[in-house]
Protein backbone atom coordinates (compact mmCIF):
# COMPACT_ATOMS: atom_id res chain seq x y z
CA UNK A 1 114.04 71.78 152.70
CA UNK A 2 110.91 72.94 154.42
CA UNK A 3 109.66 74.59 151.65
CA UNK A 4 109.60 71.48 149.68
CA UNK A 5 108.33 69.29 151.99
CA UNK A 6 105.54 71.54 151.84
CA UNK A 7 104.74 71.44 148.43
CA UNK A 8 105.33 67.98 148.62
CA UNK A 9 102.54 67.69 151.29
CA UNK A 10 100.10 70.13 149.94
CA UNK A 11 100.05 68.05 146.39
CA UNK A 12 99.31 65.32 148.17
CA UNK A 13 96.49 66.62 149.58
CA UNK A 14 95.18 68.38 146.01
CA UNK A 15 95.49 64.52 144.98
CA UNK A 16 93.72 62.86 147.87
CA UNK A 17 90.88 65.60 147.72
CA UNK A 18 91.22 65.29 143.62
CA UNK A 19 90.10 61.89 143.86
CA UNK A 20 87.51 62.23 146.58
CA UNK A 21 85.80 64.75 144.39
CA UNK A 22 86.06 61.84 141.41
CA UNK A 23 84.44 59.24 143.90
CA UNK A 24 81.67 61.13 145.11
CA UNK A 25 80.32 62.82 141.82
CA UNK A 26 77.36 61.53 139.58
CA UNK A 27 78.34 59.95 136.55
CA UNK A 28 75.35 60.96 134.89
CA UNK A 29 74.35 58.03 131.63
CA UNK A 30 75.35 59.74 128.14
CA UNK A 31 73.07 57.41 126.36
CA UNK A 32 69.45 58.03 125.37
CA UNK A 33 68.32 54.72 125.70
CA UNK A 34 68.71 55.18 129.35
CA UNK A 35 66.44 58.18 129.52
CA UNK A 36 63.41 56.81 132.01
CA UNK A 37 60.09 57.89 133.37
CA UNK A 38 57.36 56.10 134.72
CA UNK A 39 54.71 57.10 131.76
CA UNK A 40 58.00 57.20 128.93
CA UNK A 41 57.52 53.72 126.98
CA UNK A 42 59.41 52.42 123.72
CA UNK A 43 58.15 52.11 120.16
CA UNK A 44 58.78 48.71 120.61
CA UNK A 45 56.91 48.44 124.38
CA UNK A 46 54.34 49.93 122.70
CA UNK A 47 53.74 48.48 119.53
CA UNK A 48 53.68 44.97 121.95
CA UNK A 49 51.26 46.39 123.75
CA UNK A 50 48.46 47.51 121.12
CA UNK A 51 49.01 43.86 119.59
CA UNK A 52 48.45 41.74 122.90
CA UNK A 53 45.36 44.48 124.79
CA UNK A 54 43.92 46.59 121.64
CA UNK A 55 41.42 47.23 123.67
CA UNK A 56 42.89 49.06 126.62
CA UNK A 57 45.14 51.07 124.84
CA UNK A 58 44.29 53.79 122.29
CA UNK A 59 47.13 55.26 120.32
CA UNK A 60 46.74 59.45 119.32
CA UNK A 61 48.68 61.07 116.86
CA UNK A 62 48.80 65.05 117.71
CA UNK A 63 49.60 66.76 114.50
CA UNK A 64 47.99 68.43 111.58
CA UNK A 65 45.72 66.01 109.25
CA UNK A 66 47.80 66.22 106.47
CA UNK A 67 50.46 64.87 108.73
CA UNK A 68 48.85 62.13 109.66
CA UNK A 69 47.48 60.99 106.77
CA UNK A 70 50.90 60.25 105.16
CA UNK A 71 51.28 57.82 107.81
CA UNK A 72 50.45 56.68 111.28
CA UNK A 73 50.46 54.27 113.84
CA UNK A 74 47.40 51.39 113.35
CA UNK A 75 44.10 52.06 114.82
CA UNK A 76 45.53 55.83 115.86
CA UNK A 77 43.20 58.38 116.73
CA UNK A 78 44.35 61.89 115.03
CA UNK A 79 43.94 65.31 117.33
CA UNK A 80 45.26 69.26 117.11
CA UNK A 81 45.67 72.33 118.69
CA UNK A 82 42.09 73.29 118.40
CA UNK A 83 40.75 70.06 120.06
CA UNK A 84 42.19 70.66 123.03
CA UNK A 85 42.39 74.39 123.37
CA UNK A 86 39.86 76.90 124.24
CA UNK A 87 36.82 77.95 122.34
CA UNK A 88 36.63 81.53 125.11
CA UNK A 89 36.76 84.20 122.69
CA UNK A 90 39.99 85.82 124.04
CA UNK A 91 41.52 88.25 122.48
CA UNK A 92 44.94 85.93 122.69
CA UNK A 93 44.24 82.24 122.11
CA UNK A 94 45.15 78.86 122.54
CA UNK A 95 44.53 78.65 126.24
CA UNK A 96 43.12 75.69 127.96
CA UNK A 97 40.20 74.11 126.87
CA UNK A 98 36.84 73.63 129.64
CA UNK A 99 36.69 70.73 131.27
CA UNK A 100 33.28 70.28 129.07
CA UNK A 101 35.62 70.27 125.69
CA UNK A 102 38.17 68.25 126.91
CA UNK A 103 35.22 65.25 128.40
CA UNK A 104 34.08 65.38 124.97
CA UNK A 105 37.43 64.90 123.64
CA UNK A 106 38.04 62.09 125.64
CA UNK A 107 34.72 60.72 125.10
CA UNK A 108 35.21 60.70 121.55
CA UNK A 109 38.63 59.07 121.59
CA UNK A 110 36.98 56.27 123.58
CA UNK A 111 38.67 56.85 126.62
CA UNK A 112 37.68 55.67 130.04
CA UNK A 113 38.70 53.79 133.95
CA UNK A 114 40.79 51.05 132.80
CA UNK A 115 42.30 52.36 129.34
CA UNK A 116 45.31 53.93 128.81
CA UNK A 117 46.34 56.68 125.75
CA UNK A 118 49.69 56.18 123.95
CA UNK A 119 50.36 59.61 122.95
CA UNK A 120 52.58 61.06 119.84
CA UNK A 121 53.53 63.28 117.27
CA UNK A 122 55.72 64.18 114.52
CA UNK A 123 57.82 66.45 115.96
CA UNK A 124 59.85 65.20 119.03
CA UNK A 125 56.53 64.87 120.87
CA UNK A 126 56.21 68.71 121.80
CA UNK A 127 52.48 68.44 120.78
CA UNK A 128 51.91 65.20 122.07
CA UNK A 129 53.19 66.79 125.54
CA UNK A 130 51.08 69.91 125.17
CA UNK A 131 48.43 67.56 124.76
CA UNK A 132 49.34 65.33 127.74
CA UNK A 133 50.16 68.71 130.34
CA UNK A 134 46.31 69.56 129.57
CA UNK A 135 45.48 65.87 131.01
CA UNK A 136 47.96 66.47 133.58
CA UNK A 137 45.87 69.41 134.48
CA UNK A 138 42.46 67.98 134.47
CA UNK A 139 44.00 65.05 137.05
CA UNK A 140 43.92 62.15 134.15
CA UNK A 141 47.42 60.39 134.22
CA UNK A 142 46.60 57.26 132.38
CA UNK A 143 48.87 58.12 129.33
CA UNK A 144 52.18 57.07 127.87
CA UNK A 145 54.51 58.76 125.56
CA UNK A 146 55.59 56.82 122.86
CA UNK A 147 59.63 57.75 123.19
CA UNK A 148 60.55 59.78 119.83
CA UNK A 149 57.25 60.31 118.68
CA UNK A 150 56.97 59.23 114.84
CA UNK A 151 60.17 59.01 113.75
CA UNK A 152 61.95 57.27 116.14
CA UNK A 153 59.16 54.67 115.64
CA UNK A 154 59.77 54.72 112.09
CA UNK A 155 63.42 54.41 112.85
CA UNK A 156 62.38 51.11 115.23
CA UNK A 157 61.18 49.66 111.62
CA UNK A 158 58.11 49.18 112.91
CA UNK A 159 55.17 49.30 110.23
CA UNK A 160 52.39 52.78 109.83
CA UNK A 161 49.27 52.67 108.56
CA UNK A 162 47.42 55.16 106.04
CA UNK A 163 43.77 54.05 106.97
CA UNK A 164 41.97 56.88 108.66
CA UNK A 165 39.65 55.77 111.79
CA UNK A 166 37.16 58.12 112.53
CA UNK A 167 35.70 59.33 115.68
CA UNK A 168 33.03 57.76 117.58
CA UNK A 169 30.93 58.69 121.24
CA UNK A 170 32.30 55.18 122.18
CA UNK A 171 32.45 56.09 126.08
CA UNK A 172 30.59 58.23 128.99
CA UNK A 173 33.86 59.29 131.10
CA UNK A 174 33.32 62.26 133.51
CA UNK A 175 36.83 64.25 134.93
CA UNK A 176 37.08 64.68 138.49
CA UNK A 177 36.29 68.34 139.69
CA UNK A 178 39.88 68.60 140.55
CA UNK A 179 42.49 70.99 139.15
CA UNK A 180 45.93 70.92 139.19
CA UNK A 181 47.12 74.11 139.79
CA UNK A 182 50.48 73.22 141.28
CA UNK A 183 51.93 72.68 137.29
CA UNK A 184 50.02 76.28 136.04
CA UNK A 185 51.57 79.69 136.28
CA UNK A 186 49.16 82.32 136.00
CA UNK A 187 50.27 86.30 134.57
CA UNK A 188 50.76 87.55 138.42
CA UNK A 189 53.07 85.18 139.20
CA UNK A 190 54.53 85.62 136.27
CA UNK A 191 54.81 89.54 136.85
CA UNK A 192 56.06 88.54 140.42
CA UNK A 193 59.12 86.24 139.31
CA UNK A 194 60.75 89.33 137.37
CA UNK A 195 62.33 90.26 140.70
CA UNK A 196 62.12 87.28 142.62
CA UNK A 197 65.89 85.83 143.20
CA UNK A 198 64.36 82.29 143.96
CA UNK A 199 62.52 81.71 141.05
CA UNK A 200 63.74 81.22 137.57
CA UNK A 201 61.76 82.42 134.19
CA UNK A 202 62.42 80.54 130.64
CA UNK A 203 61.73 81.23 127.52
CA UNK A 204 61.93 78.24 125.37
CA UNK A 205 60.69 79.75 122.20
CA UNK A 206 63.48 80.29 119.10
CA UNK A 207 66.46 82.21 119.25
CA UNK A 208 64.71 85.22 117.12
CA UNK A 209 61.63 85.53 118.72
CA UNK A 210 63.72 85.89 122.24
CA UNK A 211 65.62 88.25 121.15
CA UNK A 212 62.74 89.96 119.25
CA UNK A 213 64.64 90.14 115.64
CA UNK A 214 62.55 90.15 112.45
CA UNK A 215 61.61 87.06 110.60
CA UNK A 216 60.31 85.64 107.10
CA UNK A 217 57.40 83.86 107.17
CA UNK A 218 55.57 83.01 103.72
CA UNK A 219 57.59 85.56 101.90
CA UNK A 220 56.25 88.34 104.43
CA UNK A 221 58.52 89.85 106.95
CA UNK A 222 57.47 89.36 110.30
CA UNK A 223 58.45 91.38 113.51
CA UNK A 224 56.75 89.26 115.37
CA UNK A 225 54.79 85.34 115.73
CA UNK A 226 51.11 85.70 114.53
CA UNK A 227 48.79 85.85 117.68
CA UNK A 228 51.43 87.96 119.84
CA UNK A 229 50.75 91.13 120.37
CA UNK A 230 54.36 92.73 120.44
CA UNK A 231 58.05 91.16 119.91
CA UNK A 232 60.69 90.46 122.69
CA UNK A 233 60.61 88.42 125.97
CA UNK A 234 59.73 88.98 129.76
CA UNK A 235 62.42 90.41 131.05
CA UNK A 236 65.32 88.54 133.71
CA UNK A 237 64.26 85.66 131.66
CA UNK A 238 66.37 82.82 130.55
CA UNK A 239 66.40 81.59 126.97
CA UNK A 240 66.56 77.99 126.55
CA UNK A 241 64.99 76.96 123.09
CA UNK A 242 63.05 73.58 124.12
CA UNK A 243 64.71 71.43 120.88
CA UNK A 244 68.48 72.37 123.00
CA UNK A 245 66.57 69.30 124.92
CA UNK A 246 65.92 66.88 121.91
CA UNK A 247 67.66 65.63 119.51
CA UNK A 248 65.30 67.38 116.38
CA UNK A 249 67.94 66.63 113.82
CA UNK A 250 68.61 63.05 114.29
CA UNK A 251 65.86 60.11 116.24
CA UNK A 252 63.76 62.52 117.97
CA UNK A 253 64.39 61.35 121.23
CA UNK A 254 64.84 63.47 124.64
CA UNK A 255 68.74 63.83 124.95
CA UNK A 256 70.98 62.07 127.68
CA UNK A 257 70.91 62.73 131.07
CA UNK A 258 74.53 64.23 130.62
CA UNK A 259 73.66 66.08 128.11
CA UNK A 260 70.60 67.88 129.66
CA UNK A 261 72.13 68.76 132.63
CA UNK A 262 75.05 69.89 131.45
CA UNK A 263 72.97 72.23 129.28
CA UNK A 264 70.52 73.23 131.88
CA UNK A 265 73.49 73.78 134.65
CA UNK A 266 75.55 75.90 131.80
CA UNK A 267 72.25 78.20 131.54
CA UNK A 268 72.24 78.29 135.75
CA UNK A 269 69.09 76.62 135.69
CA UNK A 270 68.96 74.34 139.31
CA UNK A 271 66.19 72.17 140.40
CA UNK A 272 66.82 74.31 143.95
CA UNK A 273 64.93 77.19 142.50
CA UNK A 274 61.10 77.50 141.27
CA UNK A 275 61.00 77.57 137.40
CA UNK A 276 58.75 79.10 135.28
CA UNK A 277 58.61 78.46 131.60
CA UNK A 278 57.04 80.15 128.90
CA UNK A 279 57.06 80.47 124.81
CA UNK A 280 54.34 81.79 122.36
CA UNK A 281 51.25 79.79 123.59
CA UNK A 282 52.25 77.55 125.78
CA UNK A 283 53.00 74.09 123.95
CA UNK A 284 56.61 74.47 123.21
CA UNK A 285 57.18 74.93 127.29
CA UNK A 286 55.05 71.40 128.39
CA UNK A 287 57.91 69.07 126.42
CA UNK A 288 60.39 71.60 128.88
CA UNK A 289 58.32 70.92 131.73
CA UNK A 290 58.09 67.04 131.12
CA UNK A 291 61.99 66.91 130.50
CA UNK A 292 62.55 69.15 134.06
CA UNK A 293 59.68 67.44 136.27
CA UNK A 294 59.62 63.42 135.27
CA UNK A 295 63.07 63.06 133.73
CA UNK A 296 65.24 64.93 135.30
CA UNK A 297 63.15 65.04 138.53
CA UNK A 298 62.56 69.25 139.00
CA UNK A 299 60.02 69.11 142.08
CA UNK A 300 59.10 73.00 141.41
CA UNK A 301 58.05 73.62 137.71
CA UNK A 302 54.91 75.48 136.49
CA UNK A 303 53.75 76.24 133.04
CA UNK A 304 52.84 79.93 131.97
CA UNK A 305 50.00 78.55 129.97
CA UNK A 306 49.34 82.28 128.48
CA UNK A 307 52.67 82.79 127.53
CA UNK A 308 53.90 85.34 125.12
CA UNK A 309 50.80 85.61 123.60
CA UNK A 310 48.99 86.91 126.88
CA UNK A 311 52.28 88.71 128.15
CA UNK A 312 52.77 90.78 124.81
CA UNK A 313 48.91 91.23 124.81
CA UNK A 314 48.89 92.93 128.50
CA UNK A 315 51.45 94.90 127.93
CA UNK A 316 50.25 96.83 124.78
CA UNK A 317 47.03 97.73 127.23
CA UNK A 318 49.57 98.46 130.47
CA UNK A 319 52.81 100.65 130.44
CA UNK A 320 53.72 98.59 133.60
CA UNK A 321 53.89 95.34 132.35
CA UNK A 322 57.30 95.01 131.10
CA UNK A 323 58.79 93.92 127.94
CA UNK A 324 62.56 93.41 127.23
CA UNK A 325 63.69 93.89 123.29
CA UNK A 326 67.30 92.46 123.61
CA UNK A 327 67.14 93.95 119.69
CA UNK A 328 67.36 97.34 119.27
CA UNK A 329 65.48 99.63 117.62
CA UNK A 330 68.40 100.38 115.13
CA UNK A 331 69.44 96.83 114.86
CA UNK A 332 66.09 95.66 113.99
CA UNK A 333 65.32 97.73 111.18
CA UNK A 334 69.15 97.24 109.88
CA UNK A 335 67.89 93.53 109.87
CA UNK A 336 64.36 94.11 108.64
CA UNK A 337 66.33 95.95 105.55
CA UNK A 338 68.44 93.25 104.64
CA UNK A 339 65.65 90.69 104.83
CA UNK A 340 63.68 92.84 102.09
CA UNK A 341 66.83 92.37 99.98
CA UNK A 342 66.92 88.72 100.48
CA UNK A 343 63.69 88.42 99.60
CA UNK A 344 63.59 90.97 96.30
CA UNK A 345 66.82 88.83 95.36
CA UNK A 346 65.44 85.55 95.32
CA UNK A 347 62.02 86.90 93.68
């Protein structure tokens, strides 16, 4: 009898504290729609916006020209890569541009006190965000995001435009001398993580280059990205591929907040600990670093702005700086074999 009552009393309890738990946990939205940020804004918001104050807001497409001539926003301004990266002769490119080159820039896109830029792309916004971390640096926060980037505008039926605008000095502005370095990871503190228990390292690059397999790219097999120096990934490192945080086959939108945290927290990836993301030159990591630090709130997020490019680079000049091939040696040229016969096959 007083073995029942016991069980009796002690399901009670795994009931009562079943329910607590229920009461007391975050029922996180599982829609996109929901997905905020102060400087995230609708294809719809904006569209609104560039019809009612054309003048304060100037819409950028980042993407290749070819891309945006088959279609863009009205009135939009079109960058890439090499207008807002740096002209240093490095041995490893696509670093930061000068705070000379990126005035210019601005200059030229007409930007100054009082005007905002409404920033996209054509691919989930992963340029666009490159392109806005850079800004970010340099202090200049007076930019939006259109949500989805090109398609999901396309999706809001909202109309494009195939007249090309082209670039004028139409303002003076002058950045601040300040510098952001709180949002920057440099290659020390990179080297430094490796063993550091309170800081996390990601790699959001593609599942191959991670795990340093070969590739094809234009019927040439590839053991590594052009640029790098060396395949693999820093080692301790977490892979996260930065479209797991999209939806790249469907709007283009940033996910749910259920579904990124429940991705992030099945990788062991907590806002408690510092993060540091990298992936080839350091654009695929600032769409990771917007979804961690003004969606889901991270407080302690930096950007490895070198990235694999730098890393792989260093290490081919220093036996100390570590590289971790998660391929073998034996595995990779099993694979690099069988990628010759796929391509002899379909020649």
């Amino acid at each position: 009898m007083k073995n029942i009552f016991t069980i009796l009393t002690l399901g009670v309890m795994m009931l009562l504290t079943s329910c607590k738990d229920e009461s007391t946990s975050v029922n996180y939205s599982n829609d996109k729609s929901d997905i905020q940020a102060h400087n995230l804004i609708n294809p719809r918001e904006a569209y609104d916006l560039l019809l009612k104050e054309p003048n304060k807001y100037i819409p950028v497409q980042v993407s290749k020209e070819k891309i945006f001539a088959n279609g863009h926003i009205k009135n939009s301004q079109n960058i890439w890569r090499p207008d807002y990266g740096s002209s240093n002769n490095h041995p490893y490119g696509g670093l930061i541009p000068s705070q000379e080159k990126l005035e210019i820039l601005l200059n030229r896109l007409g930007f100054d006190k009082g005007k905002t830029l409404l920033l996209y792309d054509a691919k989930a916004n992963v340029d666009a965000l490159r392109f806005a971390w850079v800004l970010s640096l340099y202090g200049i926060n007076d930019y939006r995001i259109i949500s989805g980037g090109l398609k999901f505008w396309k999706e809001s039926n909202l109309p494009l435009d195939d007249q090309i605008v082209e670039f004028k000095h139409q303002s003076s502005f002058k950045l601040d001398k300040e510098f952001d370095q709180s949002i920057i990871a440099n290659f020390d503190e990179v080297y430094a993580a490796i063993n550091d228990e309170n800081t996390i390292l990601i790699d959001t690059r593609e599942d191959y280059e991670y795990l340093g397999e070969p590739f094809i790219f234009k019927d040439s097999i590839l053991s590594y990205k052009l640029g790098a120096f060396d395949r693999g990934s820093i080692p301790t490192s977490i892979h996260l591929n930065w479209s797991q945080l999209v939806d790249l086959n469907g709007d283009h939108r940033i996910k749910s907040e259920k579904d990124l945290r429940f991705d992030l927290e099945t990788k062991g990836i907590t806002s408690d600990k510092d993060i540091i993301l990298y992936c080839h030159s350091g654009s695929r990591t600032s769409h990771t670093f917007y979804v961690l630090k003004e969606i889901l709130g991270f407080k302690k997020v930096k950007n490895y702005d070198g990235s694999w490019i730098e890393w792989s680079y260093l290490a081919k000049k220093d036996s100390t700086v570590p590289i971790q091939k998660l391929c073998t040696e034996n595995k990779f040229i099993q694979m690099k074999d069988s990628l010759s016969k796929k391509l002899n096959t379909n020649e």
